[in-house]
N, C-alpha and C. Protein backbone atom coordinates (compact mmCIF):
# COMPACT_ATOMS: atom_id res chain seq x y z
N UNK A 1 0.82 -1.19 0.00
CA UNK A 1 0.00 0.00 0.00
C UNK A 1 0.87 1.25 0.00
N UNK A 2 2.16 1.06 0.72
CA UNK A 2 2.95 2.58 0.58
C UNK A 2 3.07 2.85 -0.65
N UNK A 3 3.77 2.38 -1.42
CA UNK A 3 3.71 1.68 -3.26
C UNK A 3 3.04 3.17 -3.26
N UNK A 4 1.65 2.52 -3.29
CA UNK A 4 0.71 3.19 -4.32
C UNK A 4 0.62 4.62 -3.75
N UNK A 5 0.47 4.79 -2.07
CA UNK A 5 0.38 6.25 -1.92
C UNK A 5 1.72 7.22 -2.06
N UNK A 6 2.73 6.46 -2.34
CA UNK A 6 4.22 7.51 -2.42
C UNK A 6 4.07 7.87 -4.60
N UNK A 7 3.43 6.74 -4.89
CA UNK A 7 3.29 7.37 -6.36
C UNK A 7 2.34 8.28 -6.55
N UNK A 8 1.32 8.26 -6.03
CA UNK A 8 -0.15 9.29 -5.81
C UNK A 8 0.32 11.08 -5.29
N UNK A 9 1.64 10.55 -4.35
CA UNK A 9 1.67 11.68 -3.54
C UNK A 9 2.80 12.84 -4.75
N UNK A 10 2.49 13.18 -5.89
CA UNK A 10 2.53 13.84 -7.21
C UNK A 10 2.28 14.89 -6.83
N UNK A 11 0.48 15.08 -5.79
CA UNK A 11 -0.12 16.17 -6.21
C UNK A 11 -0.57 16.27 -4.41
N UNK A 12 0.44 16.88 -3.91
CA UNK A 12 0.06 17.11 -2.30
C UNK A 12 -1.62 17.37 -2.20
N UNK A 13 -1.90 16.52 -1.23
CA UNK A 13 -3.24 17.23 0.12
C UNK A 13 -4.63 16.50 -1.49
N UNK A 14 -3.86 15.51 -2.52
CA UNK A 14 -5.18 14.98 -3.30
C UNK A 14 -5.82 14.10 -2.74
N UNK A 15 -7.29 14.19 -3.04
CA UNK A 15 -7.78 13.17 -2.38
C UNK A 15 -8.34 12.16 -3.84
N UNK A 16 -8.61 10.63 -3.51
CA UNK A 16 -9.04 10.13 -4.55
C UNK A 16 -10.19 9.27 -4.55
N UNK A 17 -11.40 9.34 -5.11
CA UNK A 17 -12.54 8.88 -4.23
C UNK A 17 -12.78 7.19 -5.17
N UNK A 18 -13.12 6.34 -4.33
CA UNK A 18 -12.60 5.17 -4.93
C UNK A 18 -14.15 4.20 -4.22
N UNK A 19 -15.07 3.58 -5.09
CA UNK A 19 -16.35 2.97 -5.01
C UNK A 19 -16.20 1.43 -5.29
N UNK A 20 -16.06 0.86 -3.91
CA UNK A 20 -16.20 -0.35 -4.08
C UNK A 20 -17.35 -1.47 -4.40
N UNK A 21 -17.62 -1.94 -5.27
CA UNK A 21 -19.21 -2.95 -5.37
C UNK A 21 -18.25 -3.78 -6.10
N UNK A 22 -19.88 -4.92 -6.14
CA UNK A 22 -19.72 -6.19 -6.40
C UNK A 22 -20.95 -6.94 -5.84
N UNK A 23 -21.04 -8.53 -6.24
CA UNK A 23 -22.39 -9.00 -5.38
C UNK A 23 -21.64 -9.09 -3.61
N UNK A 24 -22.98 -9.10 -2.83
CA UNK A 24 -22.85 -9.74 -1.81
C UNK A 24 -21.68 -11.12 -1.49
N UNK A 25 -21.21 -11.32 -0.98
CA UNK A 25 -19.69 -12.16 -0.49
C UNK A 25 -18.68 -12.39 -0.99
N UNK A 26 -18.57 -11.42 -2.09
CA UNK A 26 -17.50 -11.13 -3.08
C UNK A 26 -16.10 -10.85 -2.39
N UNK A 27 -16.22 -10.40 -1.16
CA UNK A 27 -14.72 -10.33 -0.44
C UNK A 27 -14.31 -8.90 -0.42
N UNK A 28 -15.68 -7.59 -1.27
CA UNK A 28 -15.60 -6.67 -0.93
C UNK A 28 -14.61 -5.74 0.77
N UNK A 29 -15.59 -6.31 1.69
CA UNK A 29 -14.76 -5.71 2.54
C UNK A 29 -13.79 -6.72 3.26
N UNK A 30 -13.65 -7.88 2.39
CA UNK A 30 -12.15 -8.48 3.40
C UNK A 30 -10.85 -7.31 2.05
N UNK A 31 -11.32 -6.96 1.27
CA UNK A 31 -10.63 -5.99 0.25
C UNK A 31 -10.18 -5.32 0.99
N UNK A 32 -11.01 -4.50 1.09
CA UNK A 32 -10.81 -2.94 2.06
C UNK A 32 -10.04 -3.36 3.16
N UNK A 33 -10.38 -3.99 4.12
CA UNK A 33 -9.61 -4.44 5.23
C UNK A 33 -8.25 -4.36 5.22
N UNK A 34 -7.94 -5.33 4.17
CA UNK A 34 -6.28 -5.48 4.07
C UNK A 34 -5.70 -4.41 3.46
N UNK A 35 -6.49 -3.50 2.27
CA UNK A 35 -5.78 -1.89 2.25
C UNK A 35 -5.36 -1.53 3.48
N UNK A 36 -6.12 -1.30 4.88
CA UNK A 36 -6.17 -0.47 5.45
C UNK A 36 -5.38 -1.21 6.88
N UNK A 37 -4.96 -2.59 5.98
CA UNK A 37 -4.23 -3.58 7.19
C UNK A 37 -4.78 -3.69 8.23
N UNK A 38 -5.64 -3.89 8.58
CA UNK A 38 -6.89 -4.83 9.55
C UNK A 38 -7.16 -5.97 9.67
N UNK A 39 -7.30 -6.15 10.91
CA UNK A 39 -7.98 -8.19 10.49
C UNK A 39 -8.92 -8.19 10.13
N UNK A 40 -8.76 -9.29 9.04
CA UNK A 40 -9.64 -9.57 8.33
C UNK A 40 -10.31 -11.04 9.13
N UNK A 41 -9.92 -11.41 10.15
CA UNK A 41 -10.66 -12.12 10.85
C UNK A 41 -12.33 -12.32 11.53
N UNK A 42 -12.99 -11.24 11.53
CA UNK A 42 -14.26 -11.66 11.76
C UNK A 42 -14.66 -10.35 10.64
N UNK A 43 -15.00 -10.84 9.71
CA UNK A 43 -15.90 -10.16 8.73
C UNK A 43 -17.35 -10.63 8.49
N UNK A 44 -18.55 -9.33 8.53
CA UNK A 44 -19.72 -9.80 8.04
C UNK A 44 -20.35 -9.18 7.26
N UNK A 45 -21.59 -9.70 6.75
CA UNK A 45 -21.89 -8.80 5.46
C UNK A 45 -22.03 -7.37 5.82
N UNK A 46 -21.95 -6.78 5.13
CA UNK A 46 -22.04 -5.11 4.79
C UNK A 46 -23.90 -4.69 4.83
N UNK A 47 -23.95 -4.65 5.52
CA UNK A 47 -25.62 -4.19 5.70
C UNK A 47 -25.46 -2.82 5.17
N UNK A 48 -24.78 -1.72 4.96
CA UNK A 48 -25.04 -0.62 4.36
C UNK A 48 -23.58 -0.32 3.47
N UNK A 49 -22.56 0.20 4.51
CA UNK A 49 -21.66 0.79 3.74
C UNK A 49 -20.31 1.00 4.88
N UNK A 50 -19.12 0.75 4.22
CA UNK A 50 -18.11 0.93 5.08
C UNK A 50 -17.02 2.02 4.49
N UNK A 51 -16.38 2.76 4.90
CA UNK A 51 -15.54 4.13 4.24
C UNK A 51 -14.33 3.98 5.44
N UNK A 52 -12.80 3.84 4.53
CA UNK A 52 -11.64 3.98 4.89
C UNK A 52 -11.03 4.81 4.18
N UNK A 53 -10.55 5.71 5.10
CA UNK A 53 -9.33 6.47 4.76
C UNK A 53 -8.19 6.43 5.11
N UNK A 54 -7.38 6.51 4.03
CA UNK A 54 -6.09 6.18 4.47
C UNK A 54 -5.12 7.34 3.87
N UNK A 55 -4.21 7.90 5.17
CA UNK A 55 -3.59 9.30 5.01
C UNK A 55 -2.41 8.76 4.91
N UNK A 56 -1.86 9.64 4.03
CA UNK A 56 -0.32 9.60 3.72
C UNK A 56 0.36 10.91 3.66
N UNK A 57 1.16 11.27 4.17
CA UNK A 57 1.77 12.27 3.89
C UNK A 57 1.02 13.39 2.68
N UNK A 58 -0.10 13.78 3.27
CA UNK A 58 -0.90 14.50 2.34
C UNK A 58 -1.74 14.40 1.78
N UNK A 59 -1.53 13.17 1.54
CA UNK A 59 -2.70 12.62 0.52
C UNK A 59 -3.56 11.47 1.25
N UNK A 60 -4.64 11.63 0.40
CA UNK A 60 -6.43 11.04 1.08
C UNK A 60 -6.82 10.23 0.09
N UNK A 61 -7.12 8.74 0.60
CA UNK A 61 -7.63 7.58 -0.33
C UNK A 61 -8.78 7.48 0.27
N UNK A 62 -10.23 7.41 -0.17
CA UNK A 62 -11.24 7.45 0.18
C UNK A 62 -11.95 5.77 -0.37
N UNK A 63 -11.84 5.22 0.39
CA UNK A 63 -12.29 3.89 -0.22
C UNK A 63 -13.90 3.66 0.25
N UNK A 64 -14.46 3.39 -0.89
CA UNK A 64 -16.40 3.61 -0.10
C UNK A 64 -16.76 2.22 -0.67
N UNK A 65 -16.93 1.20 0.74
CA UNK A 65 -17.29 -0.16 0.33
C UNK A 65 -18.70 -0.04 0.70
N UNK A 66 -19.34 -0.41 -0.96
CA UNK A 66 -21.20 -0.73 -0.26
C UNK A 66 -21.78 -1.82 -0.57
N UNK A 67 -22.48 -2.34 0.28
CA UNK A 67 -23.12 -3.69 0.19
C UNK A 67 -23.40 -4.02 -0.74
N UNK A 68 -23.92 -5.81 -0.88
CA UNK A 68 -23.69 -5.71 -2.61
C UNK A 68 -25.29 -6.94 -2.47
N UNK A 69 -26.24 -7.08 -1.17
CA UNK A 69 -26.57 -7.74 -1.18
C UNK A 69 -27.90 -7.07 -2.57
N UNK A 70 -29.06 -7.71 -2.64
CA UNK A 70 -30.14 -7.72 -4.19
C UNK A 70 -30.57 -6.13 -3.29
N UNK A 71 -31.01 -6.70 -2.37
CA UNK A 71 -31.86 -5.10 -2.30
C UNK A 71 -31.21 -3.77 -1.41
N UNK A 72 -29.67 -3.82 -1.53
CA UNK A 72 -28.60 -2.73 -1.43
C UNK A 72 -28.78 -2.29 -2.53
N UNK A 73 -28.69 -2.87 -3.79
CA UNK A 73 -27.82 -2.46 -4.62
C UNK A 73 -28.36 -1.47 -5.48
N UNK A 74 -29.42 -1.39 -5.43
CA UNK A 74 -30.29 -0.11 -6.23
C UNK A 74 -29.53 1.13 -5.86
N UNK A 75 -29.13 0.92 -3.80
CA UNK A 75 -28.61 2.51 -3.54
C UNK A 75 -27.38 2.63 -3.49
N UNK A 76 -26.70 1.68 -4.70
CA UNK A 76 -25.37 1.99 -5.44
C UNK A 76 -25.55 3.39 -5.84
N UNK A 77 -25.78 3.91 -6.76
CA UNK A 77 -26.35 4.98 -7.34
C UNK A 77 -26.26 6.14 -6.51
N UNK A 78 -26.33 6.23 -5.57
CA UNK A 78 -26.56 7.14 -4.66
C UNK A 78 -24.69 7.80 -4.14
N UNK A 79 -23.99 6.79 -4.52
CA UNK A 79 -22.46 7.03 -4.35
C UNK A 79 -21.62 7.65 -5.49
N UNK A 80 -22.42 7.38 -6.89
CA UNK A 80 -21.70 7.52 -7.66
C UNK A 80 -20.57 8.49 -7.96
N UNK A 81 -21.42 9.77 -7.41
CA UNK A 81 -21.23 11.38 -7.73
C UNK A 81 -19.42 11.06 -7.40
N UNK A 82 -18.76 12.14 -8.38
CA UNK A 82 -17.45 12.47 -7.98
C UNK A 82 -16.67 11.16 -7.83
N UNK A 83 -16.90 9.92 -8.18
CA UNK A 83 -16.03 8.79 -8.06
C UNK A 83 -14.69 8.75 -9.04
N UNK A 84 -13.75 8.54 -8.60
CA UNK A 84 -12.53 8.11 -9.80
C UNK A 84 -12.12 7.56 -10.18
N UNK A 85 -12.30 6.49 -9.73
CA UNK A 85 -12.32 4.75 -9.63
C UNK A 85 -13.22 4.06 -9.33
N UNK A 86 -13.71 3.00 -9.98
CA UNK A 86 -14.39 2.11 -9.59
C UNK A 86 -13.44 0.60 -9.44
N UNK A 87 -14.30 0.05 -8.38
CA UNK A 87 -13.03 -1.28 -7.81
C UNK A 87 -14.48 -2.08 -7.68
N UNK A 88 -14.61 -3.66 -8.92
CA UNK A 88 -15.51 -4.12 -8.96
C UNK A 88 -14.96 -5.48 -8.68
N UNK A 89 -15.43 -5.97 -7.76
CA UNK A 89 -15.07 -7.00 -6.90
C UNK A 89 -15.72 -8.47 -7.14
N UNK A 90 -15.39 -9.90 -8.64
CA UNK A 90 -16.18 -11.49 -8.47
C UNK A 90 -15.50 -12.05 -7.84
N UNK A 91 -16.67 -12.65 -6.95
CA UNK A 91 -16.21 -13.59 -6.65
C UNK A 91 -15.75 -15.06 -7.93
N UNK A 92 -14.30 -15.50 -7.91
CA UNK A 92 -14.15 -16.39 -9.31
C UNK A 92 -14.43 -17.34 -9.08
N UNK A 93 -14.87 -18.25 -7.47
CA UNK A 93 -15.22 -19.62 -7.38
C UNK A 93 -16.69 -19.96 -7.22
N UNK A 94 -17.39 -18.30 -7.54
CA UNK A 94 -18.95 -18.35 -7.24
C UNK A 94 -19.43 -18.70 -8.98
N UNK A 95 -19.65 -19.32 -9.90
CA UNK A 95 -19.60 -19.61 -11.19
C UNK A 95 -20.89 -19.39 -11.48
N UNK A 96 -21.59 -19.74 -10.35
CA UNK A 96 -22.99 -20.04 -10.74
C UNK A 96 -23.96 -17.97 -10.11
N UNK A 97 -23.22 -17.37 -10.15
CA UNK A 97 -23.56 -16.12 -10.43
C UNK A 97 -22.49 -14.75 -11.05
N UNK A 98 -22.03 -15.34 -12.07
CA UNK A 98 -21.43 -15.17 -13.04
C UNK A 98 -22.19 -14.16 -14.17
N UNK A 99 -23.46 -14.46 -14.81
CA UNK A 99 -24.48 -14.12 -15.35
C UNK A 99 -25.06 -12.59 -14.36
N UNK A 100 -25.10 -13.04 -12.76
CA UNK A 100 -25.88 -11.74 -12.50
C UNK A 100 -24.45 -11.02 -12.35
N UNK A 101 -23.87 -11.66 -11.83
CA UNK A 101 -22.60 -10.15 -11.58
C UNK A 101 -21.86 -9.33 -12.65
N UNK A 102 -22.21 -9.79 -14.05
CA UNK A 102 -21.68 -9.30 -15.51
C UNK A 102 -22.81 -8.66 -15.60
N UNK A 103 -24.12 -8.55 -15.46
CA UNK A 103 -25.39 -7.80 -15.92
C UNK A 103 -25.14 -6.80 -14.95
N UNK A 104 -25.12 -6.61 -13.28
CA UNK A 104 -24.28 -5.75 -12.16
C UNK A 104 -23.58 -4.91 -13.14
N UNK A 105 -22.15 -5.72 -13.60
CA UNK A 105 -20.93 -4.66 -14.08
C UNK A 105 -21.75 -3.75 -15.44
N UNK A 106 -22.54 -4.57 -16.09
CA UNK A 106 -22.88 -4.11 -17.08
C UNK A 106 -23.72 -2.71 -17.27
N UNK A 107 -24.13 -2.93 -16.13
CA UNK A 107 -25.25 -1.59 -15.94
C UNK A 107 -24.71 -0.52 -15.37
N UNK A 108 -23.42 -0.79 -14.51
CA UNK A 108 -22.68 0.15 -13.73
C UNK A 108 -21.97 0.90 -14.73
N UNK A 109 -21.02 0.27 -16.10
CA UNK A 109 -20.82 0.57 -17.09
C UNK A 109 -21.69 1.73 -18.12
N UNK A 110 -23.07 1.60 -17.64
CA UNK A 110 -23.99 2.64 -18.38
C UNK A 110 -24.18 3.53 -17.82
N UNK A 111 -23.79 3.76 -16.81
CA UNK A 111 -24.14 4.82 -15.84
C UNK A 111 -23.51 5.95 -16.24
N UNK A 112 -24.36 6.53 -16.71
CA UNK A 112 -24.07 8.05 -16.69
C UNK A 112 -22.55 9.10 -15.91
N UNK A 113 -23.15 8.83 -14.59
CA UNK A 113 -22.52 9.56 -13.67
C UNK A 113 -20.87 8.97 -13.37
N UNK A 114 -20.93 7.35 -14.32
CA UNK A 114 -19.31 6.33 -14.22
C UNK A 114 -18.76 6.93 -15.26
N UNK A 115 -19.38 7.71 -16.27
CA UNK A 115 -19.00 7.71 -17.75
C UNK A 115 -17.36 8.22 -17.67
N UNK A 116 -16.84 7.13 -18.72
CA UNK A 116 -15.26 7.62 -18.37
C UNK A 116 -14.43 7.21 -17.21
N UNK A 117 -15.05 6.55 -16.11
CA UNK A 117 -14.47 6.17 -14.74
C UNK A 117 -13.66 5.18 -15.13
N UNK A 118 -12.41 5.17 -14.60
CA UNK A 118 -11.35 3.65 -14.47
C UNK A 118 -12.09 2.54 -13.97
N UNK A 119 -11.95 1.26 -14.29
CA UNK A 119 -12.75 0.47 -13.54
C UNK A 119 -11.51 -0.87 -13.65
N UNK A 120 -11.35 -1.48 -12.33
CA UNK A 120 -10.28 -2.50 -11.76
C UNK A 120 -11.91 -3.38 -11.59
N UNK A 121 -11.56 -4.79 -12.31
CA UNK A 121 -11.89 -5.66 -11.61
C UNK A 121 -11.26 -6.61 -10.89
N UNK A 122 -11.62 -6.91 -9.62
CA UNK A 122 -10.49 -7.50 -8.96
C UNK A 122 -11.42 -9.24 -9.29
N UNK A 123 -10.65 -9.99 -9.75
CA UNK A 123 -11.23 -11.32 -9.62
C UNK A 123 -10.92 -12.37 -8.55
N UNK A 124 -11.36 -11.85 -7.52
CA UNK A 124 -11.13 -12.56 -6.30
C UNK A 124 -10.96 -13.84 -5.46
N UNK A 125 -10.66 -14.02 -4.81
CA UNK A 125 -10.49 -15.63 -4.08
C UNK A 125 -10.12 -16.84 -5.40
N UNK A 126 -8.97 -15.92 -5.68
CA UNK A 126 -7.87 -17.10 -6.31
C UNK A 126 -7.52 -18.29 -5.84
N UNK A 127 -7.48 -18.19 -3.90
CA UNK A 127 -6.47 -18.48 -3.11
C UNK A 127 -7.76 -20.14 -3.75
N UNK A 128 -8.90 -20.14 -3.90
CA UNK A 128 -9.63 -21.66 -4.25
C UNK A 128 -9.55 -22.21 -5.34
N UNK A 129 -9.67 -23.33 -5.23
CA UNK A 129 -9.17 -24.34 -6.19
C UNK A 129 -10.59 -24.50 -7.12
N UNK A 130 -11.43 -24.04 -6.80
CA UNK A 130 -12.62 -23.80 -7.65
C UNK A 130 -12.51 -22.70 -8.52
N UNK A 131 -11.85 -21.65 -8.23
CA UNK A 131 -11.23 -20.36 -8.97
C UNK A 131 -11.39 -20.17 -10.14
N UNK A 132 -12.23 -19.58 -11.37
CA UNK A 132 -11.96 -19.34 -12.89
C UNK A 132 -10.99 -18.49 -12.53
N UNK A 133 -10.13 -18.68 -13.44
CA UNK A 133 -9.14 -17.28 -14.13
C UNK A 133 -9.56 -16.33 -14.83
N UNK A 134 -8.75 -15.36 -14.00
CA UNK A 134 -9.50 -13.69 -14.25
C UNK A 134 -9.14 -13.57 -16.12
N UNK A 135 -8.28 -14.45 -16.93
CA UNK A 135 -8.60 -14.57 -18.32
C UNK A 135 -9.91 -15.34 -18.88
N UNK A 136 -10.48 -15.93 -18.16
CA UNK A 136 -11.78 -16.87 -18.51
C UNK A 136 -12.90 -15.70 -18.01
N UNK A 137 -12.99 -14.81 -16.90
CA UNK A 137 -14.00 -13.90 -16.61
C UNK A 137 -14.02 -13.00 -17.52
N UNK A 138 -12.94 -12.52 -17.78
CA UNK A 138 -13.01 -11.62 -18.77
C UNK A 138 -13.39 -11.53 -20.06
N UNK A 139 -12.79 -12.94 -20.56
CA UNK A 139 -13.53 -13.32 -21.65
C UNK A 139 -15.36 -13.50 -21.50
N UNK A 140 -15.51 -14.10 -20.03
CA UNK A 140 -17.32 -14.42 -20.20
C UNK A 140 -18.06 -13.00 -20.08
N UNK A 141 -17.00 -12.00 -19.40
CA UNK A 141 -17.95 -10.41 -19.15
C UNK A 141 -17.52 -9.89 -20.61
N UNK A 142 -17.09 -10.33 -21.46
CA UNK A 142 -16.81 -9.55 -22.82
C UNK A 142 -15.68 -8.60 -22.46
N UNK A 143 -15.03 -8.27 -21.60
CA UNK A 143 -14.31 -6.90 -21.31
C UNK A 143 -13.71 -6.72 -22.32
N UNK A 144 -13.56 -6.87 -23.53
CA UNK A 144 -12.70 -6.73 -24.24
C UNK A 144 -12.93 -5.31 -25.21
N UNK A 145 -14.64 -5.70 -25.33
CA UNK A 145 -15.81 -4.65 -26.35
C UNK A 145 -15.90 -3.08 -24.89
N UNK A 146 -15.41 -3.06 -23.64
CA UNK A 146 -15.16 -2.05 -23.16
C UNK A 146 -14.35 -0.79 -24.06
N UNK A 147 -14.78 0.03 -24.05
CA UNK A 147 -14.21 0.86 -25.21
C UNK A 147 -13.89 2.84 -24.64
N UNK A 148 -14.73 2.89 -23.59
CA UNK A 148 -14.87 4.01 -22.79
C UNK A 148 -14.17 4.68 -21.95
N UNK A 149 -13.60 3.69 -21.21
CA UNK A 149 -12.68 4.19 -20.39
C UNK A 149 -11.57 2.95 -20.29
N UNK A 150 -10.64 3.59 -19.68
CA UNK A 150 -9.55 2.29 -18.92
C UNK A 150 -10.06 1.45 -17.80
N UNK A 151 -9.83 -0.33 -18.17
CA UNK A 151 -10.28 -1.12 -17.01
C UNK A 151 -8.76 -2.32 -17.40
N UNK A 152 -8.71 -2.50 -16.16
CA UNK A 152 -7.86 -3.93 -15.87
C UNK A 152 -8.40 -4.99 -14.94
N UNK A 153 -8.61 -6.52 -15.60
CA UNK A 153 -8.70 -7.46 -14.46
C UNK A 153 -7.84 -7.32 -13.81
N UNK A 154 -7.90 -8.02 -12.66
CA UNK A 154 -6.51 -8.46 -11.80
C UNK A 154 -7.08 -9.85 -10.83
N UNK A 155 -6.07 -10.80 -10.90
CA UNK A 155 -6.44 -11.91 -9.83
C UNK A 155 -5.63 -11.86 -8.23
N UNK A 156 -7.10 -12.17 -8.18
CA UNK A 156 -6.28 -11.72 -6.28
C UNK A 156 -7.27 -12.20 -5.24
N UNK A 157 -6.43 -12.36 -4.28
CA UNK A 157 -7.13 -12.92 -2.91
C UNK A 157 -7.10 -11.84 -1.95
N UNK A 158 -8.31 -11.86 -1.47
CA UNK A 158 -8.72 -10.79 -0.33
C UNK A 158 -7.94 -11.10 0.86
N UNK A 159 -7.91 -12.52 1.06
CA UNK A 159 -7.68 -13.20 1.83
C UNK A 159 -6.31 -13.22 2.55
N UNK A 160 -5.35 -13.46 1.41
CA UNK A 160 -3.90 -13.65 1.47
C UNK A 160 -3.54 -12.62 1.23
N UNK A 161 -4.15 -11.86 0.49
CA UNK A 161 -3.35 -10.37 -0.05
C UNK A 161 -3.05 -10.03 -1.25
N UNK A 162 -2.85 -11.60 -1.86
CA UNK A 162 -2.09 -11.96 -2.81
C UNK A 162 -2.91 -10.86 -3.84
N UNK A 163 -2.02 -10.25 -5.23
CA UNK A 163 -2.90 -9.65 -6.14
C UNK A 163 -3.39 -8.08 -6.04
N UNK A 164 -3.13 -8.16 -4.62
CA UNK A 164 -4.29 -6.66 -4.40
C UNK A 164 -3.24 -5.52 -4.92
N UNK A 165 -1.93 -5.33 -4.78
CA UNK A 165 -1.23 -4.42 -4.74
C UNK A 165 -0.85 -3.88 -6.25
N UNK A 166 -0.80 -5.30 -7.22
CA UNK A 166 -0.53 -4.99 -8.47
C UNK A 166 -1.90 -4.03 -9.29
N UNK A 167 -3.18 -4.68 -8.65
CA UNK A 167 -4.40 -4.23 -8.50
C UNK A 167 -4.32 -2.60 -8.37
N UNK A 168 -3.88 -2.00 -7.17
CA UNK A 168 -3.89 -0.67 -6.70
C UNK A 168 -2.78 -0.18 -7.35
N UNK A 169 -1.36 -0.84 -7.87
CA UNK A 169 -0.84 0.08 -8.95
C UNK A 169 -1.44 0.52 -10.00
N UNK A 170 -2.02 -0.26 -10.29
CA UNK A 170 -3.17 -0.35 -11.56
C UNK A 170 -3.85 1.16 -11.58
N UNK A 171 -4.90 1.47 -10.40
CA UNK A 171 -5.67 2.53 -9.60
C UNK A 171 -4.92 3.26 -9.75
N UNK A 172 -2.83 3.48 -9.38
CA UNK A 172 -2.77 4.93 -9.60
C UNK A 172 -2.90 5.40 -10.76
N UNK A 173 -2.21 4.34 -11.71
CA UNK A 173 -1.58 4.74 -12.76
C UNK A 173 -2.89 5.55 -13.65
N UNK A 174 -4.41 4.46 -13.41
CA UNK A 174 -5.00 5.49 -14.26
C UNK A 174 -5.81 6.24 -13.50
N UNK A 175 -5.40 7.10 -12.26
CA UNK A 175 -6.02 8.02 -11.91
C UNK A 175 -4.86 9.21 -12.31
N UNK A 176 -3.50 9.04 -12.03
CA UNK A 176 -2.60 9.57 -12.68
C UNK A 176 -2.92 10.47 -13.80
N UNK A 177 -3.14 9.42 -15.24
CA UNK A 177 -3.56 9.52 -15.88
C UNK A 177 -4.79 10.56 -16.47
N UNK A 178 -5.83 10.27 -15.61
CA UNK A 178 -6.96 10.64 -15.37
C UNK A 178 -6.74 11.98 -15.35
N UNK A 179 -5.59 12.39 -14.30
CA UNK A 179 -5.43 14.01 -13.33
C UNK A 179 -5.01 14.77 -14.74
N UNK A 180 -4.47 14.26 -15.73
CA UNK A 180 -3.28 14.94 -16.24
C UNK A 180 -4.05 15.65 -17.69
């Protein structure tokens, strides 16, 4: 995590507002957790919404994790405003909701208020042996016909850690980007 905030820290006292979704047990906030180096030992679902900040020498990472259960997710929408990132969180060993969580990304993708937003999908809980590869998701979400803005898969475990960091280089580079 220093990584990413000593490259960010470009533009003293920036803040960067960063919207986490995904379905319900996607590993959303065991995500956040390990940004913010926490145990990730008793995690439960997200009944509304969780927000970490993490200060660095100036600079402000605003991470806004919101529930991802069916009837949260309408008041996705309600976060959108001012986002710079989006961090969209499958679960890869959940297969059998694959279909709703690509129709999820798909609609988040139309959103108006995303238009142009970076979008990281993190393809999560590698660490299982049930796991698709974040090249097989990508291929089944089409990411390829994305054409709008900058997005990168990335495979990674919430869990272990594993993944997340190459993930959040990812985040500066095209918010970087983004600023310039």
């Amino acid at each position: 995590m220093a990584v990413f905030l000593l490259i960010l820290k470009s533009t003293p006292d920036q803040e960067v507002r960063i919207l986490l979704l995904g379905l319900d047990n996607g590993g959303k906030t065991t995500l956040l957790k390990q940004l913010a180096s926490e145990d990730i030992s008793h995690i439960t679902p997200t009944q509304g919404f969780n927000i970490k900040s993490v200060q660095s020498q100036g600079f402000k990472l605003n991470v806004w994790d919101i529930g991802g259960q069916r009837k949260i997710r309408p008041y996705w929408r309600n976060y959108f405003e001012n986002t710079d990132v989006l961090i969209y969180v499958i679960d890869s060993a959940d297969r059998k909701r694959f279909e709703e969580t690509g129709q999820e990304l798909a609609e988040l993708l139309d959103e108006e208020k995303l238009s142009a937003v970076p979008v990281l999908i993190f393809a999560n809980k590698q660490d299982l042996l049930t796991a698709a590869p974040a090249s097989e998701i990508a291929e089944g979400l089409n990411l390829h016909t994305i054409r709008d803005r900058m997005w990168q898969i990335q495979s990674c475990s919430a869990l272990t850690g594993e993944g997340i960091q190459e993930g959040m280089n990812w985040v500066c580079k095209s918010v970087n980007s983004k600023k310039k």
